[in-house]
Protein backbone atom coordinates (compact mmCIF):
# COMPACT_ATOMS: atom_id res chain seq x y z
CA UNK A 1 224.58 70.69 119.86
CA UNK A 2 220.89 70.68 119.70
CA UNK A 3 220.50 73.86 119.83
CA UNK A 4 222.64 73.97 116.51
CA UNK A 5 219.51 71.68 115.11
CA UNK A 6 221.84 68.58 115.40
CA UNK A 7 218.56 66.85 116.07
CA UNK A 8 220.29 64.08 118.55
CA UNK A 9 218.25 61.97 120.96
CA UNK A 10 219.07 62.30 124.76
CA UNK A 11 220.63 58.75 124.63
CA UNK A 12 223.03 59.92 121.78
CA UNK A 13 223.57 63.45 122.91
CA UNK A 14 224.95 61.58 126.50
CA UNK A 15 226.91 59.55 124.55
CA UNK A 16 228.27 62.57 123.04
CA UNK A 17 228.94 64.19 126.49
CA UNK A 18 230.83 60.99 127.95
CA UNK A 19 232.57 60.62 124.43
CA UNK A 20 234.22 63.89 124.95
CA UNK A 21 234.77 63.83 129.02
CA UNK A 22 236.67 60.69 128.12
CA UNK A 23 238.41 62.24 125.52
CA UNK A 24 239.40 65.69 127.33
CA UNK A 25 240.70 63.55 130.31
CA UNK A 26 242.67 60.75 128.97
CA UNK A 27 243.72 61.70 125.34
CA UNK A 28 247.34 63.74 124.90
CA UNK A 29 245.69 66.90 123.91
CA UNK A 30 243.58 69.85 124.61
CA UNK A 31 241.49 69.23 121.44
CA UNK A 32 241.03 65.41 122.23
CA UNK A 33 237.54 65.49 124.23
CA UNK A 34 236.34 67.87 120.90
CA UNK A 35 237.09 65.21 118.52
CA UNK A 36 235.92 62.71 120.22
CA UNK A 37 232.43 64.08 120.62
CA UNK A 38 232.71 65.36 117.14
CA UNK A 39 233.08 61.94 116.01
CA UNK A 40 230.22 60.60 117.72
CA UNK A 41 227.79 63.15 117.31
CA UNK A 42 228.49 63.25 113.61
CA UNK A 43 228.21 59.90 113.26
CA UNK A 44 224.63 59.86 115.06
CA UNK A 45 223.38 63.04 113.68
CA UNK A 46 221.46 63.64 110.60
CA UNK A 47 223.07 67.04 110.56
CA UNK A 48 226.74 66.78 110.98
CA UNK A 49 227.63 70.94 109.51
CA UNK A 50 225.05 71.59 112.92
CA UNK A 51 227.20 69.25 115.14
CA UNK A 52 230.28 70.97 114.34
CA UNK A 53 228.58 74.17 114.71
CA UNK A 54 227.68 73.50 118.43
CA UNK A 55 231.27 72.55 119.14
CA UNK A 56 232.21 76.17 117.90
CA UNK A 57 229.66 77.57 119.60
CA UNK A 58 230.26 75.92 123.09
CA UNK A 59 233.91 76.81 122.90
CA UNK A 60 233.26 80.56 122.32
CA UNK A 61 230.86 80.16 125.35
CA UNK A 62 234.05 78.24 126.69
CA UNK A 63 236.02 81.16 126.15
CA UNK A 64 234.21 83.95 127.80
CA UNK A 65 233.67 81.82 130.83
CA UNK A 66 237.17 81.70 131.20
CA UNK A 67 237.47 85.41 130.51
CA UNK A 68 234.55 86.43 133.06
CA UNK A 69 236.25 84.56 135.70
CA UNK A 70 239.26 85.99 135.41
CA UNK A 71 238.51 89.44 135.08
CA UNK A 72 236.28 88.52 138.36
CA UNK A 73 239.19 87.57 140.04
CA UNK A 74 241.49 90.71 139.19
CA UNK A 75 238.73 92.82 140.36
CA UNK A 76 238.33 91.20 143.58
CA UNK A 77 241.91 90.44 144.22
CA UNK A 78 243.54 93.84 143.01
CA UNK A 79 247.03 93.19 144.53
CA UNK A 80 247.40 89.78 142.46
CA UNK A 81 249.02 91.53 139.36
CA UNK A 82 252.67 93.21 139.30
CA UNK A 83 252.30 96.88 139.91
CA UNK A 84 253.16 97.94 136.19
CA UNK A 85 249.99 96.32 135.18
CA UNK A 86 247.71 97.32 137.52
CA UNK A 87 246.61 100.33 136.10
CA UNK A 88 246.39 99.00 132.46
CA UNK A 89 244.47 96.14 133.92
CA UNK A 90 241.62 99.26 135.80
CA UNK A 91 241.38 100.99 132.46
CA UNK A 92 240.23 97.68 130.62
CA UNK A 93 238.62 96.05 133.55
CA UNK A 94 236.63 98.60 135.41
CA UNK A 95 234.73 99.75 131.68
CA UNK A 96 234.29 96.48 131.16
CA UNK A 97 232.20 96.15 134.47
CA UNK A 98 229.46 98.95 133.82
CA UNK A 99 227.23 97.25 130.96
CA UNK A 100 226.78 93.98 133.88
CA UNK A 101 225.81 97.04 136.55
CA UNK A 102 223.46 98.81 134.38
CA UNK A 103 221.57 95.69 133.14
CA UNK A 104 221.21 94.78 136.58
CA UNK A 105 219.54 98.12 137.70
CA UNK A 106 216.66 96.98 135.20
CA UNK A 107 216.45 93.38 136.97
């Protein structure tokens, strides 16, 4: 969230962090750990449009971690998907590895 300009201190940003592991494991839904850290890092911050921001921004980052792993695992487990969609899964997948391959020639 600081890097949204939230402009939290380390004690509050931690409180944020426990706020919303609390809240993803013991409330009854999915969005429960967001709104909890929501509510306490827009009650700390000066900034509160910046706190929400961050939340966006660390569930897109959520999101293609979740996306990356899986398309990890199809490629290195190629007989886990029915055989009807293992060829539409190598003409998304395999394209999708190249840009990773190139970038790491340059490394």
């Amino acid at each position: 969230m600081n890097s949204a300009g939230a402009q939290l201190s380390f004690a509050a940003s931690a409180q944020c962090y426990t706020s919303g592991l609390f809240g993803a494991l013991f409330l009854p839904s999915i969005i429960g750990g967001d709104v909890a850290r929501l509510a306490v890092g827009i009650s700390r911050s000066p900034r509160p449009s910046a706190v929400i921001t961050g939340n966006v921004a660390d569930r897109f980052l959520d999101v293609a971690a979740q996306l990356t792993l899986v398309s990890l695992g199809l490629l290195l487990l190629p007989g886990s998907l029915p055989a009807p969609l293992q060829a539409p899964a190598r003409r998304v997948l395999l394209p999708a590895s190249w840009p990773p391959r190139f970038f790491s020639a340059w490394l």
